[in-house]
PDB file of N, CA and C in Angstrom:
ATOM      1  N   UNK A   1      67.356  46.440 121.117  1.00  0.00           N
ATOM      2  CA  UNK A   1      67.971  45.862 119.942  1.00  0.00           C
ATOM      3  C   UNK A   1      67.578  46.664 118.707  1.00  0.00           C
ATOM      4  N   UNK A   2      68.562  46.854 118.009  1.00  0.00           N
ATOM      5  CA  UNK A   2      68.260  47.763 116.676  1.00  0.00           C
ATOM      6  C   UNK A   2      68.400  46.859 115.551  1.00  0.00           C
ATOM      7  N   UNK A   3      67.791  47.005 113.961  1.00  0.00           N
ATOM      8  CA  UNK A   3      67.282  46.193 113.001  1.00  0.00           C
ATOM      9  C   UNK A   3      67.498  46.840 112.388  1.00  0.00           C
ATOM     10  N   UNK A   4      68.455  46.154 111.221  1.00  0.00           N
ATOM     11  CA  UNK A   4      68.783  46.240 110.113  1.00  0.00           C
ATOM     12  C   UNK A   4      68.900  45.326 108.773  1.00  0.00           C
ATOM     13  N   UNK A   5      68.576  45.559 107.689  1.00  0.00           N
ATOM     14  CA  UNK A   5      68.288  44.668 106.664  1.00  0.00           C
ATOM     15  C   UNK A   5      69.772  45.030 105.890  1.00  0.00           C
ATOM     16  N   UNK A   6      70.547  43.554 105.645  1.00  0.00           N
ATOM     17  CA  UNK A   6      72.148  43.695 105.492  1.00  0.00           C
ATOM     18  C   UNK A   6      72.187  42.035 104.664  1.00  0.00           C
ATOM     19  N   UNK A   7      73.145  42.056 103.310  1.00  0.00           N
ATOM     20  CA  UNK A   7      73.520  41.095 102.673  1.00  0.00           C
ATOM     21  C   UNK A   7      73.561  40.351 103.551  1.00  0.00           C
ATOM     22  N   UNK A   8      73.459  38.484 103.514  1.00  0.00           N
ATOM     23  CA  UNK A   8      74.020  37.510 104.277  1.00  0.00           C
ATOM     24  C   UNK A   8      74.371  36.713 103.640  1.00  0.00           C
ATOM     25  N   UNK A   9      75.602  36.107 103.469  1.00  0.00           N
ATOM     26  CA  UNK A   9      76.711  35.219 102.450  1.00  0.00           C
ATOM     27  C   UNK A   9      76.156  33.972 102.825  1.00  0.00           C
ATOM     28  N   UNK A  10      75.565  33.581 104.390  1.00  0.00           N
ATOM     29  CA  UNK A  10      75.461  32.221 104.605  1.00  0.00           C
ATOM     30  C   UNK A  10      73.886  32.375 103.713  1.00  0.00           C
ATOM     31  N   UNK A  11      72.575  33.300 103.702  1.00  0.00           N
ATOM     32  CA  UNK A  11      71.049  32.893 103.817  1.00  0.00           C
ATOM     33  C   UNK A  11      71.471  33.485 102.314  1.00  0.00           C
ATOM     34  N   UNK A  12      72.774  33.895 100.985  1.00  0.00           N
ATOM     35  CA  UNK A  12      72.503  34.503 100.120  1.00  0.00           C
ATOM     36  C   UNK A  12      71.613  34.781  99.715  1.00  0.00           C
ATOM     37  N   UNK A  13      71.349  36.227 100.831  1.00  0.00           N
ATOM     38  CA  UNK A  13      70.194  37.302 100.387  1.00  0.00           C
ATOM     39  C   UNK A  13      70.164  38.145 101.260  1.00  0.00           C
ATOM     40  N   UNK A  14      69.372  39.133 101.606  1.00  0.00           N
ATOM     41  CA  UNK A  14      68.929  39.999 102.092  1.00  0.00           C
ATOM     42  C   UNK A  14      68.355  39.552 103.594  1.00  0.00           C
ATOM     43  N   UNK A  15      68.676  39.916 104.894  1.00  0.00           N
ATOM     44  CA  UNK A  15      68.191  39.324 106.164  1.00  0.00           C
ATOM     45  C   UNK A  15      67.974  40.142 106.745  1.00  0.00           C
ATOM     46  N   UNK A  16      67.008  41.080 107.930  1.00  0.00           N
ATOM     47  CA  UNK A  16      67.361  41.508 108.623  1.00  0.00           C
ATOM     48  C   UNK A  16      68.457  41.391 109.771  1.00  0.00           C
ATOM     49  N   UNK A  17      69.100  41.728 110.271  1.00  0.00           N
ATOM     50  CA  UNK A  17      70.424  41.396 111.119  1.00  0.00           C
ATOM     51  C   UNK A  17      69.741  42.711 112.530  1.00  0.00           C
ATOM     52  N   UNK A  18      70.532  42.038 113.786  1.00  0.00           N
ATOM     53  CA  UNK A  18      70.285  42.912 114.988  1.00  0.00           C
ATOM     54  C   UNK A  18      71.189  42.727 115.934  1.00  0.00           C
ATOM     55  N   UNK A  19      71.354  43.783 116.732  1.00  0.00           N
ATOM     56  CA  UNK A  19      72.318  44.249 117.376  1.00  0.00           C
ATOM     57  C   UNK A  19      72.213  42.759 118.584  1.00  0.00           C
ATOM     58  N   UNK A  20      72.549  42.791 119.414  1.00  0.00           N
ATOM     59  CA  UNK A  20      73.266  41.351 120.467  1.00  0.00           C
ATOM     60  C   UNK A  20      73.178  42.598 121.609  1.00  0.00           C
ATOM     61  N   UNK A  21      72.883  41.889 123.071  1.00  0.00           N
ATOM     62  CA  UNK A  21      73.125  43.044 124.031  1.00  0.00           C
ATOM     63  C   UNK A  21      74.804  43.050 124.007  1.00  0.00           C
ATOM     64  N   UNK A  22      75.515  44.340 123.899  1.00  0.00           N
ATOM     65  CA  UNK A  22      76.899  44.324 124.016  1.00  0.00           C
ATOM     66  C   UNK A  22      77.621  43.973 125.233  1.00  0.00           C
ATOM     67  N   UNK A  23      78.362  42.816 125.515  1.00  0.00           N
ATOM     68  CA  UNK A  23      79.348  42.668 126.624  1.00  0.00           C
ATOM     69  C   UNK A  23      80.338  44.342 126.848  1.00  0.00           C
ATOM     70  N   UNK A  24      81.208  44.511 125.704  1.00  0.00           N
ATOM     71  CA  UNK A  24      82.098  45.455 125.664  1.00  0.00           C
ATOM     72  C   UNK A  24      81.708  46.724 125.913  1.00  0.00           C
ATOM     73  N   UNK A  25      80.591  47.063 126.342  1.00  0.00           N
ATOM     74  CA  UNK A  25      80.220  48.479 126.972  1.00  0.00           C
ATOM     75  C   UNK A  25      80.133  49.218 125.818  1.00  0.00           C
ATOM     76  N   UNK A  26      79.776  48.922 124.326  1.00  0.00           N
ATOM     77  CA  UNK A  26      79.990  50.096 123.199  1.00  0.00           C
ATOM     78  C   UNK A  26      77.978  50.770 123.287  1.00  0.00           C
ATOM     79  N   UNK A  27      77.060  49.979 123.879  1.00  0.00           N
ATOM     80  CA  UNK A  27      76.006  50.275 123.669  1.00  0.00           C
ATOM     81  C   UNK A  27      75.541  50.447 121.991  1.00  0.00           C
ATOM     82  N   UNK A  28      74.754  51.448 121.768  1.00  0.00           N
ATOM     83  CA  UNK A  28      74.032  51.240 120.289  1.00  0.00           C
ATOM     84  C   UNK A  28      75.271  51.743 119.723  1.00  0.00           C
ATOM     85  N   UNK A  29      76.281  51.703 119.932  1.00  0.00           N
ATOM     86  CA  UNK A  29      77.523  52.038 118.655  1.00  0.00           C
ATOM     87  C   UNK A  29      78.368  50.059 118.684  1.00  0.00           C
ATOM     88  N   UNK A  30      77.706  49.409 119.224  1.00  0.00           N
ATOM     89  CA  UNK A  30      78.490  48.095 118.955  1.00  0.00           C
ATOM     90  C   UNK A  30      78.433  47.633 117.593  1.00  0.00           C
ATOM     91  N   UNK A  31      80.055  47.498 116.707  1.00  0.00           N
ATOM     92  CA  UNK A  31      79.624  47.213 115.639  1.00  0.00           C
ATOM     93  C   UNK A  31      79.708  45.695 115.367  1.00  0.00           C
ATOM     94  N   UNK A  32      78.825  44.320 116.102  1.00  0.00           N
ATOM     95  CA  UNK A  32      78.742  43.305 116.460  1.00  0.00           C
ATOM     96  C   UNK A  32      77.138  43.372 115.816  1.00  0.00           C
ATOM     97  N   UNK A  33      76.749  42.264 114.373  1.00  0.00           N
ATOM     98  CA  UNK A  33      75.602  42.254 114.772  1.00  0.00           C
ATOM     99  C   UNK A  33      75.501  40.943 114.060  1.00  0.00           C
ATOM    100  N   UNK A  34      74.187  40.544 114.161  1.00  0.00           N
ATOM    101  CA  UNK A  34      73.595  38.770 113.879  1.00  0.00           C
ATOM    102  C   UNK A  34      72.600  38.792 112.911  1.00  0.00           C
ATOM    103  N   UNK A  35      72.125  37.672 112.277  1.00  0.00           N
ATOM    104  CA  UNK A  35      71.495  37.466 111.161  1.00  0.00           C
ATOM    105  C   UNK A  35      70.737  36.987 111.851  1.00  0.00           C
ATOM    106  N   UNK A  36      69.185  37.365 111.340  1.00  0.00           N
ATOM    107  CA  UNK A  36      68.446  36.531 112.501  1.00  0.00           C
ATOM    108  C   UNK A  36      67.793  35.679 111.533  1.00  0.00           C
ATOM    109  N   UNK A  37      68.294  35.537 110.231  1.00  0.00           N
ATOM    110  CA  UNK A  37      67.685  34.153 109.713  1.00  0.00           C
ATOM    111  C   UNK A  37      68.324  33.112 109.882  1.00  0.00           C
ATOM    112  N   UNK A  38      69.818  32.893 109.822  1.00  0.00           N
ATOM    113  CA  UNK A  38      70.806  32.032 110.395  1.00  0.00           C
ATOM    114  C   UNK A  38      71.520  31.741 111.725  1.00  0.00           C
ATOM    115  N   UNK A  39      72.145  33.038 111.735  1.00  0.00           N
ATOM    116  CA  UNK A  39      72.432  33.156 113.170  1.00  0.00           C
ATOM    117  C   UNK A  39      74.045  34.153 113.218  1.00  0.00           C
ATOM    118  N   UNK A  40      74.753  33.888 111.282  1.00  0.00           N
ATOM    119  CA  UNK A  40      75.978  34.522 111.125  1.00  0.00           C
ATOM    120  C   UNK A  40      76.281  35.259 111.873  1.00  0.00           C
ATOM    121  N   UNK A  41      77.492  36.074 112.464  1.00  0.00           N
ATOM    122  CA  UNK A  41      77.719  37.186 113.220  1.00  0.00           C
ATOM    123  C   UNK A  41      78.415  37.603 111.957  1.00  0.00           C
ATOM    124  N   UNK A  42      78.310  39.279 111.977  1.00  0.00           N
ATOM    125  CA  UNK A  42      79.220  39.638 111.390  1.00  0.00           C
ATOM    126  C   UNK A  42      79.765  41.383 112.116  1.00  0.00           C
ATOM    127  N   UNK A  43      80.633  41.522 111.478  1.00  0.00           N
ATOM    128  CA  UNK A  43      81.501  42.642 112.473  1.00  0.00           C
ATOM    129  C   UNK A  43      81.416  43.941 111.170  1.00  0.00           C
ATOM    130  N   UNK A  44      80.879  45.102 111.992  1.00  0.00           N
ATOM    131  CA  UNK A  44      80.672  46.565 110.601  1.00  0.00           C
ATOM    132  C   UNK A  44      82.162  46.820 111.746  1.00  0.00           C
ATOM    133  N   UNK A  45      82.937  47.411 110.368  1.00  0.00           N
ATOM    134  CA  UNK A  45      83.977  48.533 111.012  1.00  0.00           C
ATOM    135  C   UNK A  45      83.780  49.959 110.008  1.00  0.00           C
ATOM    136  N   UNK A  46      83.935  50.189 110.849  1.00  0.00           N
ATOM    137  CA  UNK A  46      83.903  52.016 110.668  1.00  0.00           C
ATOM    138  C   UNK A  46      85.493  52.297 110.416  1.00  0.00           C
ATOM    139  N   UNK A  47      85.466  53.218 109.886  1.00  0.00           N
ATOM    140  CA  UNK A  47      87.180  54.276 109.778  1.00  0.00           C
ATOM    141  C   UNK A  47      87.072  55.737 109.637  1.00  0.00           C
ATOM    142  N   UNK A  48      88.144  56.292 110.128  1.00  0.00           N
ATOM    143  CA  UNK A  48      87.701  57.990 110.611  1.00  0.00           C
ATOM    144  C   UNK A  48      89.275  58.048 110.188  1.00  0.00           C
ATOM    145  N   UNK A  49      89.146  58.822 108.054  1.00  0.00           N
ATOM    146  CA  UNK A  49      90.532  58.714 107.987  1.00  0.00           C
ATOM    147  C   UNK A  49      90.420  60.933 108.096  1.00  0.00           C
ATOM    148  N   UNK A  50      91.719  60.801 108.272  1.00  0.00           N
ATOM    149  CA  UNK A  50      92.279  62.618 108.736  1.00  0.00           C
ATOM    150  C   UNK A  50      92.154  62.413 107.246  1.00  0.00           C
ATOM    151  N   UNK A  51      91.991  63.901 106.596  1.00  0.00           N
ATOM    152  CA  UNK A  51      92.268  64.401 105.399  1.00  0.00           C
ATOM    153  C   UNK A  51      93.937  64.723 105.351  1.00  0.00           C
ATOM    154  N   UNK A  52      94.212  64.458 104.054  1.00  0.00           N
ATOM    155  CA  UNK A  52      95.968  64.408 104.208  1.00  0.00           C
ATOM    156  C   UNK A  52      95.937  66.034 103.258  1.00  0.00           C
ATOM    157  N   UNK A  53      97.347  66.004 103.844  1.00  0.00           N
ATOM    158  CA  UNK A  53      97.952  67.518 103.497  1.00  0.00           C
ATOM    159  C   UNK A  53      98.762  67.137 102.435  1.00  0.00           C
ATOM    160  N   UNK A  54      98.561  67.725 101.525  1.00  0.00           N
ATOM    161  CA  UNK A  54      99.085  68.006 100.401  1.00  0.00           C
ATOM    162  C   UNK A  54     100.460  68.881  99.865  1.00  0.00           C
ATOM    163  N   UNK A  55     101.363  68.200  99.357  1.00  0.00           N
ATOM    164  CA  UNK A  55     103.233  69.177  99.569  1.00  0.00           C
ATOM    165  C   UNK A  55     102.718  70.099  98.238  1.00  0.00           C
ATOM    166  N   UNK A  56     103.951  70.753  98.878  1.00  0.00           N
ATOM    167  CA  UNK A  56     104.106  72.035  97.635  1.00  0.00           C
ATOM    168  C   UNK A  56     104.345  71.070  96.488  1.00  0.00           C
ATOM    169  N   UNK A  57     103.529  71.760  95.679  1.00  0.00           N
ATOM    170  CA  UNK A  57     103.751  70.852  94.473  1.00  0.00           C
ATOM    171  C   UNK A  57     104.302  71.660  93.338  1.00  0.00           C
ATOM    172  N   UNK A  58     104.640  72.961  93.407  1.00  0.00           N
ATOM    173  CA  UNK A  58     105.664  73.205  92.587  1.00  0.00           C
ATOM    174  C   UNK A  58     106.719  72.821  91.814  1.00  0.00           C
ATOM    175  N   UNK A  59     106.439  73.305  90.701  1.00  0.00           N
ATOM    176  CA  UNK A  59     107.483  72.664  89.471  1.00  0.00           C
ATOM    177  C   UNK A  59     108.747  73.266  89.617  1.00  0.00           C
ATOM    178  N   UNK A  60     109.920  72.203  89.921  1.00  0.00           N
ATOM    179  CA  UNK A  60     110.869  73.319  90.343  1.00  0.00           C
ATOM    180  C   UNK A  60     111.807  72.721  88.811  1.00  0.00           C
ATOM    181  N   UNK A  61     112.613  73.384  88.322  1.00  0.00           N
ATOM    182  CA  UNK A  61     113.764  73.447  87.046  1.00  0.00           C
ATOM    183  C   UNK A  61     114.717  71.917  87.052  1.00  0.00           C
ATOM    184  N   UNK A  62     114.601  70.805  86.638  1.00  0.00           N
ATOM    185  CA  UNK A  62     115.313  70.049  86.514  1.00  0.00           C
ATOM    186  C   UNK A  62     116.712  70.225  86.443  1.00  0.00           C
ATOM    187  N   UNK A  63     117.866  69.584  86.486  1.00  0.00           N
ATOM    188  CA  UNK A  63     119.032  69.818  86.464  1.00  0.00           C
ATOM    189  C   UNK A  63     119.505  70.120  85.022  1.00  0.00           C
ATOM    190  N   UNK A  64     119.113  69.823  84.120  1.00  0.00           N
ATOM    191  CA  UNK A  64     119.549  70.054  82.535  1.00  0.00           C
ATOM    192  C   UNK A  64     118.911  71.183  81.920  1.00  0.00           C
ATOM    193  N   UNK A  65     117.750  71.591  82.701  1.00  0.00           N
ATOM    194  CA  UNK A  65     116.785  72.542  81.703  1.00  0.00           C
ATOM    195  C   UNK A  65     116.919  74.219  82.982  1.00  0.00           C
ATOM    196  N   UNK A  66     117.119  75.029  82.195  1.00  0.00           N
ATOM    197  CA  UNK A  66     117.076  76.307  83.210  1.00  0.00           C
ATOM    198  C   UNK A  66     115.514  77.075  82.709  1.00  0.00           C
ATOM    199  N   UNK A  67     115.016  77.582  83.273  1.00  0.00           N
ATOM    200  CA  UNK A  67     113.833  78.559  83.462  1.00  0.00           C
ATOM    201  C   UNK A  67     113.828  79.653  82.434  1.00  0.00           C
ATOM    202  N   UNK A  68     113.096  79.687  81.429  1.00  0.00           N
ATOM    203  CA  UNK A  68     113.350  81.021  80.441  1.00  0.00           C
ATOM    204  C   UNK A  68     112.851  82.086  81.135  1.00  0.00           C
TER     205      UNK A  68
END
């Protein structure tokens, strides 16, 4: 079990919280963990965003105005 000290909305304050043995096979990446002053569960999600590609951003000549 791994330990971590994480806000808790129910003990408003500071709790250590710890991992649960995982059913779902994620092992020490389960993001499932418990308050061990109350008992809250709460769920960490992670996100893995791609860096976005960026368009030509060239200024191209509006329809009324021509290019000197």
């Amino acid at each position: 079990m791994s330990d971590r000290e994480l806000y808790c909305d129910t003990c408003e304050g500071v709790q250590p919280f710890e991992m649960p043995p995982c059913a779902d096979g994620h092992g020490a990446d389960c993001p499932e963990l418990l308050c061990t002053g109350c008992g809250t569960a709460v769920l960490i999600a992670t996100f893995a965003f791609q860096p976005t590609r960026l368009t030509d951003r060239r200024r191209r000549p509006s329809a009324g105005r021509h290019a000197a």
